[in-house]
N, C-alpha and C. Protein backbone atom coordinates (compact mmCIF):
# COMPACT_ATOMS: atom_id res chain seq x y z
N UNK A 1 -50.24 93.36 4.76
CA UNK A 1 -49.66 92.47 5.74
C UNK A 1 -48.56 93.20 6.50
N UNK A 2 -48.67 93.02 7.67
CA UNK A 2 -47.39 93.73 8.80
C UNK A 2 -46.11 92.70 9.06
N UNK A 3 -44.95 93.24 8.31
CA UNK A 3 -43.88 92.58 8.62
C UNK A 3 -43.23 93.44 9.61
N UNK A 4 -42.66 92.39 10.59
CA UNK A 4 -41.27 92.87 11.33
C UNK A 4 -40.11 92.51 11.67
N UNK A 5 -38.79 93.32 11.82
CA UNK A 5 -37.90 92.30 12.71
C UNK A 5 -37.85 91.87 13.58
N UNK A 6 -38.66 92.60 14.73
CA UNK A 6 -38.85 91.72 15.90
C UNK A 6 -39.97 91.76 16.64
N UNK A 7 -40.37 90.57 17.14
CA UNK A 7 -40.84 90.12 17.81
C UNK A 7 -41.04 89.91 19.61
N UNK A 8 -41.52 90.73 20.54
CA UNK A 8 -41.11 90.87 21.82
C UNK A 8 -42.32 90.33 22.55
N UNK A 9 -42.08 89.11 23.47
CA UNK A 9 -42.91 88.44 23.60
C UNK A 9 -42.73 88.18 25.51
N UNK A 10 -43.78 88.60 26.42
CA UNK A 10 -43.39 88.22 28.09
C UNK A 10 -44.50 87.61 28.51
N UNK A 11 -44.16 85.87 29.11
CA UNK A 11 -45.35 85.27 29.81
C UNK A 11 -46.54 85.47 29.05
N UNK A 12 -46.36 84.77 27.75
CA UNK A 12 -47.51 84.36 27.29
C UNK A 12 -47.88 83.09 27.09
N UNK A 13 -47.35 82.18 27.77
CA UNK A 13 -47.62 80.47 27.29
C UNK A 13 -48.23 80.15 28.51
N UNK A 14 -49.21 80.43 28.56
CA UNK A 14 -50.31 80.16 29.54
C UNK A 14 -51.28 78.99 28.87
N UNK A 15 -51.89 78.81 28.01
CA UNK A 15 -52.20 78.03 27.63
C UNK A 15 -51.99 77.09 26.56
N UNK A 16 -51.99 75.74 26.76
CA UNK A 16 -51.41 74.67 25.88
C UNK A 16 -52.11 74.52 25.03
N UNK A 17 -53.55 74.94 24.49
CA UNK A 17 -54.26 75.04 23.52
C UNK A 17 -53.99 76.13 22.47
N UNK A 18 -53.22 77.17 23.02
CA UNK A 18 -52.64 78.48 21.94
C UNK A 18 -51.76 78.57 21.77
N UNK A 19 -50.92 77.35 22.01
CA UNK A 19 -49.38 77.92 21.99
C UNK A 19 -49.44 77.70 19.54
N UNK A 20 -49.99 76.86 19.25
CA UNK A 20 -49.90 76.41 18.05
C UNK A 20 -50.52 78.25 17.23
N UNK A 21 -51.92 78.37 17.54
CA UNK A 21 -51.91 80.17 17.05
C UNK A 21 -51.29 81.32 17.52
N UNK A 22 -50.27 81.52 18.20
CA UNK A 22 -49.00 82.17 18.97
C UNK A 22 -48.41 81.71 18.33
N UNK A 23 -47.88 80.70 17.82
CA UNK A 23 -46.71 80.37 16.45
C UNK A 23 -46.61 81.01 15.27
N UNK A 24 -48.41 80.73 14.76
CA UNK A 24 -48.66 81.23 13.13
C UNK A 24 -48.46 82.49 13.77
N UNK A 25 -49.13 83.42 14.55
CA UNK A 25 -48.41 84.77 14.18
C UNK A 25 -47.77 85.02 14.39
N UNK A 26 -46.38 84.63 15.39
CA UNK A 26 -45.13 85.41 15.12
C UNK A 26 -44.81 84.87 13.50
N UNK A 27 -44.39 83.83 13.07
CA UNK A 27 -44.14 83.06 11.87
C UNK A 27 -45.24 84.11 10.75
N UNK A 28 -46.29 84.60 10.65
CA UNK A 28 -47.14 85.46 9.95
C UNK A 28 -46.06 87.17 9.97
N UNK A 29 -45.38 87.27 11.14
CA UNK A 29 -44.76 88.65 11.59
C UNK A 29 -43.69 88.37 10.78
N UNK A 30 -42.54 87.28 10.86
CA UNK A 30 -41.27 87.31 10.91
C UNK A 30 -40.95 86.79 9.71
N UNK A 31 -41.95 85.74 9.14
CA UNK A 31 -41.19 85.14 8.04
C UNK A 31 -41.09 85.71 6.72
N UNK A 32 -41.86 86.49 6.74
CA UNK A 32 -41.46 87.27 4.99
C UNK A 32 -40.26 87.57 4.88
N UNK A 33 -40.24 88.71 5.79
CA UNK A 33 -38.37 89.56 5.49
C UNK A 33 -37.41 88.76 6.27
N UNK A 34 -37.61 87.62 7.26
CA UNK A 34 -36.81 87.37 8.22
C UNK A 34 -37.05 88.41 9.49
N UNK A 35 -36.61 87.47 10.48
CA UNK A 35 -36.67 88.47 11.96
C UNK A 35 -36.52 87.53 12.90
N UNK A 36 -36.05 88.19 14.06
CA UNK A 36 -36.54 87.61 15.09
C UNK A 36 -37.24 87.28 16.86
N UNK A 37 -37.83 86.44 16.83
CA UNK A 37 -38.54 86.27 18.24
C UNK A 37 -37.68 86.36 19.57
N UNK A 38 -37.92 87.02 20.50
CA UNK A 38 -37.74 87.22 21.98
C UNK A 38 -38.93 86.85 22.44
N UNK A 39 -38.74 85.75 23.60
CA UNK A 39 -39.91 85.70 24.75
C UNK A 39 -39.42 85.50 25.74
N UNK A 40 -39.45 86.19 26.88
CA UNK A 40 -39.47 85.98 28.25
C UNK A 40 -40.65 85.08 28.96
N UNK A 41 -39.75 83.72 29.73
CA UNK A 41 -41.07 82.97 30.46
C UNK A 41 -40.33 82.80 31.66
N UNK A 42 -41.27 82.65 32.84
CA UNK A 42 -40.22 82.09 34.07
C UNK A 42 -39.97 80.51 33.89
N UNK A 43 -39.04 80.24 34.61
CA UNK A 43 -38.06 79.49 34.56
C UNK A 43 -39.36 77.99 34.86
N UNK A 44 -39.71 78.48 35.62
CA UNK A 44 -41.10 77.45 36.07
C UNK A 44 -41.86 77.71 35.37
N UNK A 45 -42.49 77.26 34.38
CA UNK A 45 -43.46 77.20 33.76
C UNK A 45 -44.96 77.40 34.38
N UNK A 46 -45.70 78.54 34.20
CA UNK A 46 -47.28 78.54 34.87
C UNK A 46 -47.68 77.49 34.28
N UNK A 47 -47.62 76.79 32.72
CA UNK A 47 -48.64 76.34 32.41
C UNK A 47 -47.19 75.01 32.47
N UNK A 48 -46.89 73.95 33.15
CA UNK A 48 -46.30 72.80 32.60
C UNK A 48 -46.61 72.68 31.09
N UNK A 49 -45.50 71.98 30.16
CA UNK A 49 -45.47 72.09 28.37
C UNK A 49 -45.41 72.63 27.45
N UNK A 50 -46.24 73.75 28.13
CA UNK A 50 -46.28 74.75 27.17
C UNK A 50 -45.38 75.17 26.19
N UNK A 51 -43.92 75.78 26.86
CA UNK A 51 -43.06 76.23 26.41
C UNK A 51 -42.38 75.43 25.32
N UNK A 52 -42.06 73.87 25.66
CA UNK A 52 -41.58 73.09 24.92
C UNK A 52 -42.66 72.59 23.48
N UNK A 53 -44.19 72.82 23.69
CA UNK A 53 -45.01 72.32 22.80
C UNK A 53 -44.51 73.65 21.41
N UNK A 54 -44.75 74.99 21.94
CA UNK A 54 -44.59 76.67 22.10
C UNK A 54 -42.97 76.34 20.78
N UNK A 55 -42.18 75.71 21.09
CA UNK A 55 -40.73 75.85 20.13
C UNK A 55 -41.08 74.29 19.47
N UNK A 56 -41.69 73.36 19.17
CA UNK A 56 -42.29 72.34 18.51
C UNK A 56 -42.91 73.31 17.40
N UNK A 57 -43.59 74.00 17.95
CA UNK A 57 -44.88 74.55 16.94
C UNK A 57 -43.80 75.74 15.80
N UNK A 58 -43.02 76.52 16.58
CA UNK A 58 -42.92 77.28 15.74
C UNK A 58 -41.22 76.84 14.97
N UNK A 59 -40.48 75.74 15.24
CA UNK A 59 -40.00 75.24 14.28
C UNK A 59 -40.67 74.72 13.12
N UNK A 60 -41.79 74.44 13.74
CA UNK A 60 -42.85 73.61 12.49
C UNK A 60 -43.11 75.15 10.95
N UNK A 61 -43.51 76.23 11.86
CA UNK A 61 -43.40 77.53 11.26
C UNK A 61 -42.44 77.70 10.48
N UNK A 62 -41.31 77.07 10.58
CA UNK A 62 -39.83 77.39 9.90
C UNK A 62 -38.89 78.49 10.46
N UNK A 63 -38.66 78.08 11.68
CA UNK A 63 -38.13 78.75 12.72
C UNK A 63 -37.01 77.85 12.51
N UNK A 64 -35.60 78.79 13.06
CA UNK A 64 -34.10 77.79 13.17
C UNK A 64 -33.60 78.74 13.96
N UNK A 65 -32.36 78.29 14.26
CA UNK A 65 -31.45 78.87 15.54
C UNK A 65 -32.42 78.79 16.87
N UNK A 66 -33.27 78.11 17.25
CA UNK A 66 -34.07 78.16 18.14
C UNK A 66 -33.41 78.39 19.71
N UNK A 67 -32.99 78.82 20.62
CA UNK A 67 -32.25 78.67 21.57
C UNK A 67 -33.05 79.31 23.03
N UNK A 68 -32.87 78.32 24.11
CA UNK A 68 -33.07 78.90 25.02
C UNK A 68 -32.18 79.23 26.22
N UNK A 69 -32.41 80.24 26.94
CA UNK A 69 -31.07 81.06 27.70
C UNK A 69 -31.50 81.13 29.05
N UNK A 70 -31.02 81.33 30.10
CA UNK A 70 -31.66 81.48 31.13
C UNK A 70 -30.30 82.68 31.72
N UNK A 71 -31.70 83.40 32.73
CA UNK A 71 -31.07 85.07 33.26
C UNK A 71 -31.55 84.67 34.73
N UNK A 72 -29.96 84.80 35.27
CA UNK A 72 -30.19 84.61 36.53
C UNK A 72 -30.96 85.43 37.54
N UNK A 73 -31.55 85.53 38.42
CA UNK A 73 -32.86 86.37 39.12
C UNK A 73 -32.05 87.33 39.94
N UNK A 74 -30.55 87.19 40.17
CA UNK A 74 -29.87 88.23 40.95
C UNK A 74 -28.99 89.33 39.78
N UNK A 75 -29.09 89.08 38.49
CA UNK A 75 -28.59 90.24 37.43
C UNK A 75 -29.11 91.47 37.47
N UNK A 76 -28.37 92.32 37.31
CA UNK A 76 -28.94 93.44 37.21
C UNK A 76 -29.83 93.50 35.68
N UNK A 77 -30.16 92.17 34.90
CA UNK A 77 -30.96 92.28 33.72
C UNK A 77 -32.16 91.75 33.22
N UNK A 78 -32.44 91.70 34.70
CA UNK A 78 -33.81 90.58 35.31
C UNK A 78 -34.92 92.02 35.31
N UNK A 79 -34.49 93.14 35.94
CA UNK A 79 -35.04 94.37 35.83
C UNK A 79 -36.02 94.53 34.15
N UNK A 80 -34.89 94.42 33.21
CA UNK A 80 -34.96 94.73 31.93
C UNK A 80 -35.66 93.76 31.20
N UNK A 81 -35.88 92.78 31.77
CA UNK A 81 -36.71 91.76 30.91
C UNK A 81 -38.52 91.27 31.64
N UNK A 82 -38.70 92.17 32.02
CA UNK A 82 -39.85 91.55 33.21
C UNK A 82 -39.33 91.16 34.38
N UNK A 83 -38.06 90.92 35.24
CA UNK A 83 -38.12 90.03 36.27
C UNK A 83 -38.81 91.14 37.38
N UNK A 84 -39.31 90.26 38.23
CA UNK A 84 -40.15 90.61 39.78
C UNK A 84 -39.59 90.94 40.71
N UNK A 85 -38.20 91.21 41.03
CA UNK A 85 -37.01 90.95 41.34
C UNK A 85 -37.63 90.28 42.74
N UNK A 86 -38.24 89.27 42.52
CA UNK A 86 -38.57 88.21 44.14
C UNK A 86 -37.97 87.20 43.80
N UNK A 87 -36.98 86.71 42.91
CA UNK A 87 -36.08 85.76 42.83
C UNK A 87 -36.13 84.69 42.19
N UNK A 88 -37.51 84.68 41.10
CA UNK A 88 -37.53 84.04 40.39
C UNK A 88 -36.90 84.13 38.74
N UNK A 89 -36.16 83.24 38.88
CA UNK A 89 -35.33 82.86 37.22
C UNK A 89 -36.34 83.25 36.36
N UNK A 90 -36.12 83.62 35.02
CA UNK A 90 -36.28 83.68 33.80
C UNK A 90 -35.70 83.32 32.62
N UNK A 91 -36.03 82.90 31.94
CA UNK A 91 -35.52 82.05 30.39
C UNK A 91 -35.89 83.21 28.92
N UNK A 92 -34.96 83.33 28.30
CA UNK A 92 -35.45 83.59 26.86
C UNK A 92 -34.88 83.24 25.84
N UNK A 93 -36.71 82.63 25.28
CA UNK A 93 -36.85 81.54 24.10
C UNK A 93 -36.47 82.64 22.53
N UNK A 94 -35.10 82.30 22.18
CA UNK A 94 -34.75 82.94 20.88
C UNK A 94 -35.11 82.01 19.99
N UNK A 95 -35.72 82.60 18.37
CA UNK A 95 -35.77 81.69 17.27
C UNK A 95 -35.35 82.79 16.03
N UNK A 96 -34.99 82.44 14.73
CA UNK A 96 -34.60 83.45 13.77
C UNK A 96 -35.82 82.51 12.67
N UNK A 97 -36.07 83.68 11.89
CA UNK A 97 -37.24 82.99 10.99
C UNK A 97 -36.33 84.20 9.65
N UNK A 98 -36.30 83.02 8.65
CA UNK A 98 -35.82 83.54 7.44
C UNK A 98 -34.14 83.80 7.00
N UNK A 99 -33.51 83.70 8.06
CA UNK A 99 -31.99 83.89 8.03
C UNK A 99 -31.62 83.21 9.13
N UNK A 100 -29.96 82.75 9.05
CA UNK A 100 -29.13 82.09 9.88
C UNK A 100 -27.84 82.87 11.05
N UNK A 101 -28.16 82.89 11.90
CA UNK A 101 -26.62 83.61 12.77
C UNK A 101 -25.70 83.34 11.98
């Protein structure tokens, strides 16, 4: 089995039917030793729900500290995370699996 600490995840909640097997495996990655998830999504959702079904599912996993952040589209750290620099916002969905901040 492949454990890790982290998890690096960009624009993958495209569909509302996978967000629940996109859970089990980060939660399959992270939860043995502890670790944790990074995902970059834009701020607008491609798929409406997703995202919110997406942190439902993987608290269910036994995910805590769940937090989401948003990076403004004029940072110089929009570069560093996927941004397009065409001015669209980005969010990233933090969760810790196995340990507490």
């Amino acid at each position: 089995t492949l454990n890790v600490d982290v998890v690096l995840a960009s624009e993958v909640l495209y569909d509302k039917s996978e967000v629940a097997s996109l859970a089990q495996c980060v939660s399959a990655l992270l939860k043995k030793r502890g670790g944790t998830l990074l995902l970059t999504d834009p701020r607008r959702e491609r798929a409406p729900g997703c995202r919110e079904a997406f942190i439902s599912e993987i608290k269910a996993e036994g995910a805590n500290d769940v937090s989401i952040s948003s990076i403004d589209a004029n940072s110089n750290v929009v570069g560093m995370v996927g941004g397009n620099n065409n001015g669209e916002e980005i969010v990233i969905v933090r969760a810790n699996f196995g340990f507490r901040r």
